[in-house]
N, C-alpha and C. Protein backbone atom coordinates (compact mmCIF):
# COMPACT_ATOMS: atom_id res chain seq x y z
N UNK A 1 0.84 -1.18 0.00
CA UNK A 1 0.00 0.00 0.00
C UNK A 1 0.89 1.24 0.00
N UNK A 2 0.56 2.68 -0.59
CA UNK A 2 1.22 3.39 -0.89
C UNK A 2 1.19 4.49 0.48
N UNK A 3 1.79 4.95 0.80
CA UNK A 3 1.66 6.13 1.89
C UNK A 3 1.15 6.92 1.43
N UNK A 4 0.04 7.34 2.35
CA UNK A 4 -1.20 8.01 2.05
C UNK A 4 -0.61 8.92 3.19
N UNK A 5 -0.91 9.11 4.59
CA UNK A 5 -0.24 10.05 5.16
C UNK A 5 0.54 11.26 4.96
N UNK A 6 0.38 12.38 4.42
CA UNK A 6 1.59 13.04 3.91
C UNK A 6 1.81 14.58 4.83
N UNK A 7 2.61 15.04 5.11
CA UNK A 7 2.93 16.54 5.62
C UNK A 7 1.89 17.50 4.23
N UNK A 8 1.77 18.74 4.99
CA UNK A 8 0.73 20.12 3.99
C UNK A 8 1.60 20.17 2.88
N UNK A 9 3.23 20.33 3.06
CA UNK A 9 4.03 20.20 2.25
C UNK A 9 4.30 19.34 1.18
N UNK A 10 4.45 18.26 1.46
CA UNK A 10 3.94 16.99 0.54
C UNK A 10 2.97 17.26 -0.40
N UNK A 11 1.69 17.40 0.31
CA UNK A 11 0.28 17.32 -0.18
C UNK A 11 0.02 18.05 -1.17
N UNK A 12 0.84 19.67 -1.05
CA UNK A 12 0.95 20.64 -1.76
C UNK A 12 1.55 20.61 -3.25
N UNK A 13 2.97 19.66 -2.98
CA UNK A 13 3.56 19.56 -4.50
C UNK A 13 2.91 18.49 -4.75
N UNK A 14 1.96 17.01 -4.25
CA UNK A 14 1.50 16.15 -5.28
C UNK A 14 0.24 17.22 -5.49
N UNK A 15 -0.51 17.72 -5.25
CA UNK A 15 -1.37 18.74 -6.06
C UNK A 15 -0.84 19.19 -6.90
N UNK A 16 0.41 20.20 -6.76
CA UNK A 16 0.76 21.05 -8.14
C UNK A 16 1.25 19.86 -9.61
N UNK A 17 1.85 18.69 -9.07
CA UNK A 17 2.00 17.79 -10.25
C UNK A 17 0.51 17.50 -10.83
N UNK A 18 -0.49 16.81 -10.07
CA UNK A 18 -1.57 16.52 -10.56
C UNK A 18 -2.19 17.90 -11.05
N UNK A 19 -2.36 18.51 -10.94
CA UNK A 19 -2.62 19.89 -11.76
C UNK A 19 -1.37 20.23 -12.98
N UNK A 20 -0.91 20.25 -13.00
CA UNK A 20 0.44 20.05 -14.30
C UNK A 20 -0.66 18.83 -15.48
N UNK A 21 -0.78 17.74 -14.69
CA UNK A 21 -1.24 16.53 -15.59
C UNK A 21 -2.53 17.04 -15.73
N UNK A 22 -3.21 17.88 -15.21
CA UNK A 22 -4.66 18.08 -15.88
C UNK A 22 -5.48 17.39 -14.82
N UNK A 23 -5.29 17.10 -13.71
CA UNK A 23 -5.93 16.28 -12.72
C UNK A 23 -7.05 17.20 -12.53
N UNK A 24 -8.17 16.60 -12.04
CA UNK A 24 -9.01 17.41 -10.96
C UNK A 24 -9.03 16.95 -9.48
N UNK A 25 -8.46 17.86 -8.40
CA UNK A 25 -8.09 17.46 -7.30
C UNK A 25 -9.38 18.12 -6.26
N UNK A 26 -9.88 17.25 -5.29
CA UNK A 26 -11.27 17.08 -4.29
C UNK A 26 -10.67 17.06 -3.25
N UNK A 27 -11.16 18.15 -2.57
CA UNK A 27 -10.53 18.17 -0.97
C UNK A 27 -12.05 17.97 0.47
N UNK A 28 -12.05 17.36 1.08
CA UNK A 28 -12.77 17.36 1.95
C UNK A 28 -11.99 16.92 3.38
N UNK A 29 -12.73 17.29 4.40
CA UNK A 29 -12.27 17.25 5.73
C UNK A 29 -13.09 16.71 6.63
N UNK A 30 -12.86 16.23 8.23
CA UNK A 30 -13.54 15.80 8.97
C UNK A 30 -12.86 15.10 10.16
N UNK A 31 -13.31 14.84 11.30
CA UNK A 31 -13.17 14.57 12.46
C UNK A 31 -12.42 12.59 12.22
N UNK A 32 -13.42 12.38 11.61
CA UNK A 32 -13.46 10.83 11.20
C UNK A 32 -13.21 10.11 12.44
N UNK A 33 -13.62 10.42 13.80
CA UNK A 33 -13.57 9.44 14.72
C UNK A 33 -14.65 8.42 15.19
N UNK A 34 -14.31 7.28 15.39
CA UNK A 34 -15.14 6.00 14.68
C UNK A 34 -15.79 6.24 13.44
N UNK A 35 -14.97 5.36 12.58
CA UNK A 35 -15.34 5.39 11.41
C UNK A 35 -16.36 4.63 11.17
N UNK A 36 -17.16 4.76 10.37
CA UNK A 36 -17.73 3.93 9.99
C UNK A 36 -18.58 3.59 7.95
N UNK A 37 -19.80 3.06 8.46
CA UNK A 37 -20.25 2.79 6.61
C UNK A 37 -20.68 4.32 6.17
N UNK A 38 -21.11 4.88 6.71
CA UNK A 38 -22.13 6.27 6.14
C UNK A 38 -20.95 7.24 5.73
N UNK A 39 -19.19 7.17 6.55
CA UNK A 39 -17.55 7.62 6.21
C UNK A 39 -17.42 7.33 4.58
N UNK A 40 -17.51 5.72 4.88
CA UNK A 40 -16.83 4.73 3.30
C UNK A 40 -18.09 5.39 2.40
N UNK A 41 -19.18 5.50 2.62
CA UNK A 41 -20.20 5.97 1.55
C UNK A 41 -20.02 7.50 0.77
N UNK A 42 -20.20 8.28 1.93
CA UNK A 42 -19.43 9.72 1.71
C UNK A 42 -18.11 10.32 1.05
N UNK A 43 -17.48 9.35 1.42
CA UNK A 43 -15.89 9.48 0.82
C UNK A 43 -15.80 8.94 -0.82
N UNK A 44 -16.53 8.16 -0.64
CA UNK A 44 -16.73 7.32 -1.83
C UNK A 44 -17.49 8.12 -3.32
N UNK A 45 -18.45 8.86 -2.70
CA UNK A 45 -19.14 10.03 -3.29
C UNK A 45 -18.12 11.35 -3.62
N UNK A 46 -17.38 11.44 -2.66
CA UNK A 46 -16.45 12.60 -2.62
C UNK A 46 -15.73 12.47 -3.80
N UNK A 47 -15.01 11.07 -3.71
CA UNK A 47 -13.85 10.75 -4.94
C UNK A 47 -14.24 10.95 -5.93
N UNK A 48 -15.70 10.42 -6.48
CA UNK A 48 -16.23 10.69 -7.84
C UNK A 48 -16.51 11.70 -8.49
N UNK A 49 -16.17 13.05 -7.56
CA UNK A 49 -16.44 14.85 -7.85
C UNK A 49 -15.24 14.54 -8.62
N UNK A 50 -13.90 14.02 -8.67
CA UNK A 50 -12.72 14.65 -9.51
C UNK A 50 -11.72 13.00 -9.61
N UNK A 51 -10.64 13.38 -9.59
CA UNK A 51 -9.53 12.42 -10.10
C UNK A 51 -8.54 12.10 -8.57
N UNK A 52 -8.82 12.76 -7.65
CA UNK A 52 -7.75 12.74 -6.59
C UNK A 52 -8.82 13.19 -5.44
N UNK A 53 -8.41 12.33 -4.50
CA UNK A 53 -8.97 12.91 -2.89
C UNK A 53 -8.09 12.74 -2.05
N UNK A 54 -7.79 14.01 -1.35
CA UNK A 54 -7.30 14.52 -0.29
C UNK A 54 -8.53 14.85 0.78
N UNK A 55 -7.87 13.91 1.78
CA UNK A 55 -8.49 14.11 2.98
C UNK A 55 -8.24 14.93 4.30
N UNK A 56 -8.24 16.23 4.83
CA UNK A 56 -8.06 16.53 5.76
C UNK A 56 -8.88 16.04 7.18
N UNK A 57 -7.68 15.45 7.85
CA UNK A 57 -8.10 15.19 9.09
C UNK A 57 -7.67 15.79 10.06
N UNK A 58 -8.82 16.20 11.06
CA UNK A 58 -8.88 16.81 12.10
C UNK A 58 -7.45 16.12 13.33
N UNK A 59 -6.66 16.68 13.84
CA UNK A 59 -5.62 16.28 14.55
C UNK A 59 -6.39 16.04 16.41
N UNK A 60 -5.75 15.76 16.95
CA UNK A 60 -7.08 15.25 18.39
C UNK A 60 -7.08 16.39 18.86
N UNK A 61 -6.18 17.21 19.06
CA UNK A 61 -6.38 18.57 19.80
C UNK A 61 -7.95 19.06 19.35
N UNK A 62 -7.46 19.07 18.14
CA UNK A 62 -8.62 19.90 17.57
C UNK A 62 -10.19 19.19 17.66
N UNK A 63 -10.02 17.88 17.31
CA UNK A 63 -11.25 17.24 17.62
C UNK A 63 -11.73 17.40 19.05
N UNK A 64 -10.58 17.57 20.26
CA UNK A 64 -11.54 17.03 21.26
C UNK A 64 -11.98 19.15 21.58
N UNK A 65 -11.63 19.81 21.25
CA UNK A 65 -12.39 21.31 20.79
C UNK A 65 -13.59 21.32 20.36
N UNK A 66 -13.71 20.63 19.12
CA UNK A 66 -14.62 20.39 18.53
C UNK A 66 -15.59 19.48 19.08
N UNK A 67 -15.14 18.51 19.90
CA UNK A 67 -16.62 17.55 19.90
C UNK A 67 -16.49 17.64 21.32
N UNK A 68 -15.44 18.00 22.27
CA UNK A 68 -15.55 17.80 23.59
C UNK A 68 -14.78 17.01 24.31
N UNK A 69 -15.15 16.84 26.17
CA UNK A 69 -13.93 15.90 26.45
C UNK A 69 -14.30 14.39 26.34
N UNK A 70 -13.21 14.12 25.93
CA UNK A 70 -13.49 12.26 25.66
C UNK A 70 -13.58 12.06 24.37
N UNK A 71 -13.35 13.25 23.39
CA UNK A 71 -13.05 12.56 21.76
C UNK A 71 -12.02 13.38 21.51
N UNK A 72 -11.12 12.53 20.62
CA UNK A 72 -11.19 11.71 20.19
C UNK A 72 -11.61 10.31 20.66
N UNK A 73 -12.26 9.16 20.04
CA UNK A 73 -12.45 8.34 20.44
C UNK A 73 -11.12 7.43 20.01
N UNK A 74 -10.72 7.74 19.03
CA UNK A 74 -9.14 6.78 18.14
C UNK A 74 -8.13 7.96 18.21
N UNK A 75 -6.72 7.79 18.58
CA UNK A 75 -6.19 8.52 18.01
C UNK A 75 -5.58 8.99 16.66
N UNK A 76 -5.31 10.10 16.39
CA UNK A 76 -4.91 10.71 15.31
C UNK A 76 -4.73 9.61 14.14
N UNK A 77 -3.41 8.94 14.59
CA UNK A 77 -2.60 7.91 13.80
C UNK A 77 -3.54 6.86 13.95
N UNK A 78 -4.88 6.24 14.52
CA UNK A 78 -5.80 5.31 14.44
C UNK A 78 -6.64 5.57 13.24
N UNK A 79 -7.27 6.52 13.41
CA UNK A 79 -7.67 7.38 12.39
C UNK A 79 -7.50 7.84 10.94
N UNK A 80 -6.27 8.05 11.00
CA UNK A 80 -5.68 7.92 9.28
C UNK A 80 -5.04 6.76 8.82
N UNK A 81 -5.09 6.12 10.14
CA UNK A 81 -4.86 4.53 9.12
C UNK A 81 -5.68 4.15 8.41
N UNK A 82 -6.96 4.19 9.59
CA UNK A 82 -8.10 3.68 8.79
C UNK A 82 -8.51 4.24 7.20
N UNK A 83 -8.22 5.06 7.53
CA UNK A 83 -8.87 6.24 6.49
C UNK A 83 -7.91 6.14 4.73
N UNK A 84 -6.52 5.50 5.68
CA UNK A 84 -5.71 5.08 4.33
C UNK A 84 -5.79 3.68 3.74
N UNK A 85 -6.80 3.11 4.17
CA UNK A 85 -6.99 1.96 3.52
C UNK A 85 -7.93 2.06 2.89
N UNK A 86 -8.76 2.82 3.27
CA UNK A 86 -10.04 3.24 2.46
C UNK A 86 -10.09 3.43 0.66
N UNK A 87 -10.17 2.97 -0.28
CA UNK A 87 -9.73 3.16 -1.50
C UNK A 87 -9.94 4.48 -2.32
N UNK A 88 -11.25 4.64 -2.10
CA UNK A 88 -11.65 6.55 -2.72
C UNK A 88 -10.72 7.06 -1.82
N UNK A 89 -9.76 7.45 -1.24
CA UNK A 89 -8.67 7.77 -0.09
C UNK A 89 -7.31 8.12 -1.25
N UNK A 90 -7.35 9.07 -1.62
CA UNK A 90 -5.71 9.15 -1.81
C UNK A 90 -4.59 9.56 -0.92
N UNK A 91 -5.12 11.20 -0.59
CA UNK A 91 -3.98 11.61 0.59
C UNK A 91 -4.65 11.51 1.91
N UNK A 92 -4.08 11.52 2.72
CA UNK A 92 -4.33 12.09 4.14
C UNK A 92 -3.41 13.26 4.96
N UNK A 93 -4.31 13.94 5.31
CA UNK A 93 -3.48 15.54 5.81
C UNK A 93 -3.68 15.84 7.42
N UNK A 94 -3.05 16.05 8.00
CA UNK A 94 -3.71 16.78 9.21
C UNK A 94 -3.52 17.91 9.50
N UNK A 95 -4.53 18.17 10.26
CA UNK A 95 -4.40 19.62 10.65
C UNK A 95 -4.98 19.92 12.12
N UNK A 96 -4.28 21.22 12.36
CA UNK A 96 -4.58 20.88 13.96
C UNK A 96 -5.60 22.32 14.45
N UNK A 97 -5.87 22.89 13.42
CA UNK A 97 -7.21 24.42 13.45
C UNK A 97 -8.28 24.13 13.72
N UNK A 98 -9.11 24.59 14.12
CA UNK A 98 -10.60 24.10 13.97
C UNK A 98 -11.26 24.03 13.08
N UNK A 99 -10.79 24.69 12.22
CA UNK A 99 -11.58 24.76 10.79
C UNK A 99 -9.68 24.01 9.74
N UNK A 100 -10.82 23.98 8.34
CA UNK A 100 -9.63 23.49 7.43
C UNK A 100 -9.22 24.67 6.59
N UNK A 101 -9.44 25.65 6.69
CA UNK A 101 -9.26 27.07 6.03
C UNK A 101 -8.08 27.17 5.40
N UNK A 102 -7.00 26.91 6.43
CA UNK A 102 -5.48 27.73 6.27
C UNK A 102 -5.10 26.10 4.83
N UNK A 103 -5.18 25.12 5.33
CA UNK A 103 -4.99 23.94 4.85
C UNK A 103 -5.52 24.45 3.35
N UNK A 104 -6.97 23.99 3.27
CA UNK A 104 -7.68 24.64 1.94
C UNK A 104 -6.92 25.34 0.98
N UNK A 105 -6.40 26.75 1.41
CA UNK A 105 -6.22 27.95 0.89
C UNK A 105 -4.51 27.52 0.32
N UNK A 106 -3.62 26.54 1.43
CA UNK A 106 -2.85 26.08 0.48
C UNK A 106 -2.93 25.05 0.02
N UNK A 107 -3.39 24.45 -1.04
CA UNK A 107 -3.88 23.17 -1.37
C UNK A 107 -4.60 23.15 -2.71
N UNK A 108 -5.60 24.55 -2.46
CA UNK A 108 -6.11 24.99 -3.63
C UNK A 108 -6.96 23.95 -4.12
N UNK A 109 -8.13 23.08 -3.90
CA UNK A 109 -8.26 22.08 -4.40
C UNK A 109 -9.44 22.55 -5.77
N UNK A 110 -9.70 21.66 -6.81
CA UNK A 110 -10.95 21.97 -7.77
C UNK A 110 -11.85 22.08 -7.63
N UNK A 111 -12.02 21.36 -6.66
CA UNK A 111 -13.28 20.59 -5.41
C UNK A 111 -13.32 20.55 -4.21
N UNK A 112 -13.97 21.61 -3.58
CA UNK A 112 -14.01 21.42 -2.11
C UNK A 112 -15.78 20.26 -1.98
N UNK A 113 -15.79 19.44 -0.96
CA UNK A 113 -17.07 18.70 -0.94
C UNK A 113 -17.15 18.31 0.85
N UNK A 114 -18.36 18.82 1.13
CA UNK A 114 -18.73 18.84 2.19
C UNK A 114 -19.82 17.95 2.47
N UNK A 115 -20.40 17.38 3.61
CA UNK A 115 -21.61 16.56 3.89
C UNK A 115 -23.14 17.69 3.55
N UNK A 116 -24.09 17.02 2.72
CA UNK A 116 -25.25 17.89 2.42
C UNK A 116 -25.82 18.34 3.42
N UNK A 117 -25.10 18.32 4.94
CA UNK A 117 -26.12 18.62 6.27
C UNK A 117 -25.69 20.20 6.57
N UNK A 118 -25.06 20.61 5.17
CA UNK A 118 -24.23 21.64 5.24
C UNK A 118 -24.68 22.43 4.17
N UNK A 119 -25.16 24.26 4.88
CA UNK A 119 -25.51 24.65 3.33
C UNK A 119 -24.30 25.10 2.70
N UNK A 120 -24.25 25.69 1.45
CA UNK A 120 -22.63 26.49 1.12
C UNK A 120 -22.06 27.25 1.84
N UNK A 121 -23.06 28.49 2.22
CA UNK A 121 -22.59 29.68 2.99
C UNK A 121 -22.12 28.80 4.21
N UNK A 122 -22.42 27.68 5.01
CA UNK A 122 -21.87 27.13 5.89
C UNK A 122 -20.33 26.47 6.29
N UNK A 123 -20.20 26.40 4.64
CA UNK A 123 -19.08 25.39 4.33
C UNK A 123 -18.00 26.01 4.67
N UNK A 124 -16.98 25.72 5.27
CA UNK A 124 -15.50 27.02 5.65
C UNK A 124 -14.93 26.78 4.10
N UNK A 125 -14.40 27.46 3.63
CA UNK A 125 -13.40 27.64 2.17
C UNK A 125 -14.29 27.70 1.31
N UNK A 126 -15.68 27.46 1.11
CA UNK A 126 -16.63 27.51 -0.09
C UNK A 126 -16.01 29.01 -1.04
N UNK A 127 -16.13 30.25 -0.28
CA UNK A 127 -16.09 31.52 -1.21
C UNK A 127 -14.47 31.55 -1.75
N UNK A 128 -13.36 30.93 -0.76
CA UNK A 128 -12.26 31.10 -1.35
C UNK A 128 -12.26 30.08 -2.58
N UNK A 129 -12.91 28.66 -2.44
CA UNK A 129 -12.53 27.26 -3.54
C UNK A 129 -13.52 28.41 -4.94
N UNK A 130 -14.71 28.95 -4.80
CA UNK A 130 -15.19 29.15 -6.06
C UNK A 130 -14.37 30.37 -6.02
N UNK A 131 -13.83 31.33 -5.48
CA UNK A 131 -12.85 32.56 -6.20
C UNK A 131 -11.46 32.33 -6.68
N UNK A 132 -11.54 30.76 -6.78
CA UNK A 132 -10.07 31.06 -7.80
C UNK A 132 -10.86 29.75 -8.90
N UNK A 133 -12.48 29.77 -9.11
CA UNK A 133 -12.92 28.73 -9.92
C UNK A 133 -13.40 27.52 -9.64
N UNK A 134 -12.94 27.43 -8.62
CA UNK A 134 -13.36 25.39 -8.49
C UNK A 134 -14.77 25.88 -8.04
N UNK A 135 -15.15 24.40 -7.65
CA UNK A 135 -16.55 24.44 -7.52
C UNK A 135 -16.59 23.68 -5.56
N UNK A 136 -18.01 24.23 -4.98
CA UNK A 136 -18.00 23.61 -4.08
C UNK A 136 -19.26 22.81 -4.05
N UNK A 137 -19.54 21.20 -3.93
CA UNK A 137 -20.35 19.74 -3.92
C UNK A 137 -20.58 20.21 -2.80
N UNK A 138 -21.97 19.70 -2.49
CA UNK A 138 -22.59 18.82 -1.48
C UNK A 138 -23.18 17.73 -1.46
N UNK A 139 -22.38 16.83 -1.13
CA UNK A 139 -22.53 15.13 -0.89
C UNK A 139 -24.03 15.08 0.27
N UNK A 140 -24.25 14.02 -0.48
CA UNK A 140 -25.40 13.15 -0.06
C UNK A 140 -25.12 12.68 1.39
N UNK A 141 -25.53 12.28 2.24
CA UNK A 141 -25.33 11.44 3.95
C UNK A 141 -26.11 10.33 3.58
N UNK A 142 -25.59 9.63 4.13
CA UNK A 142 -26.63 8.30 4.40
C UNK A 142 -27.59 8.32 5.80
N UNK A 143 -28.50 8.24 5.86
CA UNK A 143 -29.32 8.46 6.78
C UNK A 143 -28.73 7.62 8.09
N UNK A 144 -29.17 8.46 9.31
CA UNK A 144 -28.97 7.70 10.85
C UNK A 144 -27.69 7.40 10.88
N UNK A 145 -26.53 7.86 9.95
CA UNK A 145 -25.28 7.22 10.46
C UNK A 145 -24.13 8.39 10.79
N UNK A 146 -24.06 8.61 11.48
CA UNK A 146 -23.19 9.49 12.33
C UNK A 146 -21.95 8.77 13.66
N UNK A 147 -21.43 9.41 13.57
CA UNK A 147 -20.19 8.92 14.92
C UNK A 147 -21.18 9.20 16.16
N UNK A 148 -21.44 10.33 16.42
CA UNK A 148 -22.45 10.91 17.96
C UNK A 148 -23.35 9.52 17.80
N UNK A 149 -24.30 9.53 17.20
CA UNK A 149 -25.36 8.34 16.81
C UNK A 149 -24.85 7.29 17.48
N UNK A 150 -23.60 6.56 17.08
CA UNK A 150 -23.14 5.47 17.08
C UNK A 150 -22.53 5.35 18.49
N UNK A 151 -22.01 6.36 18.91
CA UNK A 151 -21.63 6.44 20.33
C UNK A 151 -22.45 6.60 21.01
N UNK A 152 -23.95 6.75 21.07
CA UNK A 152 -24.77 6.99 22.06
C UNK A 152 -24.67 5.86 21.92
N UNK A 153 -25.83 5.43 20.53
CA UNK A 153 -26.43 3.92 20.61
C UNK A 153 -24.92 2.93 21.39
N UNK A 154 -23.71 3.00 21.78
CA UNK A 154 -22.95 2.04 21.83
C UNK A 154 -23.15 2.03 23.89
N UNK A 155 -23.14 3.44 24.30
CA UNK A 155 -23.44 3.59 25.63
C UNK A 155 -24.93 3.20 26.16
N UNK A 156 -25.64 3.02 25.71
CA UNK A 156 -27.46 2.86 25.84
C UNK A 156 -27.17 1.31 26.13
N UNK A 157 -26.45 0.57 24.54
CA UNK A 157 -26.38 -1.10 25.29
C UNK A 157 -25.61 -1.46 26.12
N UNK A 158 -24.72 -0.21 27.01
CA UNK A 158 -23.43 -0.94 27.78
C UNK A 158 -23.93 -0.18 29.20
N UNK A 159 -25.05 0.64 29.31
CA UNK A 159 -25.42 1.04 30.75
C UNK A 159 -27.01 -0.09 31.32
């Protein structure tokens, strides 16, 4: 398997090559702690916006900001393993902001694609990805499947 894992740096020059070749490069982001099918479905959707997916993942600092104390539920490196086996999966990035902004803005992707539970104006990087052209997707969810979801329902059968 190829190393998917890469530094912003990395991530940055395989973008500028795949843009040289005419690629269309899809950037999306997310927490991704406990992964699960409604992840592989989404991601899977994501890849098919362009030719390349780059994944930004949330680093734990930032997740447990974001979701609170006690998540991450996997760490960081649990997390992008998983996520690098995943096949719609090309890169994996981390980042440790609360938002993926700074990441985004160098990265430049064709395609920013967010979950549809999201309007545009919601999306962080939407106005920067369409002001230099690309476009910003909103992917489909699969119903009832969420990480929160899955972690309640996992505490409900264990109390």
């Amino acid at each position: 398997m190829k190393k998917k894992l890469v530094s912003e740096a990395a991530a940055a020059e395989i973008r500028d090559k795949l843009r040289r070749a005419g690629k269309r490069v899809v950037f999306t982001n997310g927490c991704f702690d406990l992964i699960h099918s409604g992840h592989a479905r989404y991601l899977d959707a994501a890849r098919k916006l362009g030719d390349f997916l780059i994944v930004g993942l949330n680093g734990d600092r930032s997740v447990e900001r974001l979701k609170g104390f006690g998540r991450p539920l996997m760490t960081f490196k649990e997390r992008a393993l998983l996520l690098s086996y995943l096949t719609p999966v090309d890169l994996v990035v981390k980042f440790d902001d609360d938002t993926p902004l700074r990441l985004i803005k160098k990265l430049r992707p064709d395609v920013l694609a967010k979950g549809a539970d999201y309007t545009i104006a919601e999306i962080v990087g939407a106005s920067e990805v369409q002001g230099w052209g690309g476009k910003v997707r909103r992917v489909k969810l699969v119903k009832g499947k969420s990480s929160s979801k899955l972690i309640r329902r996992i505490l409900e059968t264990t109390n």
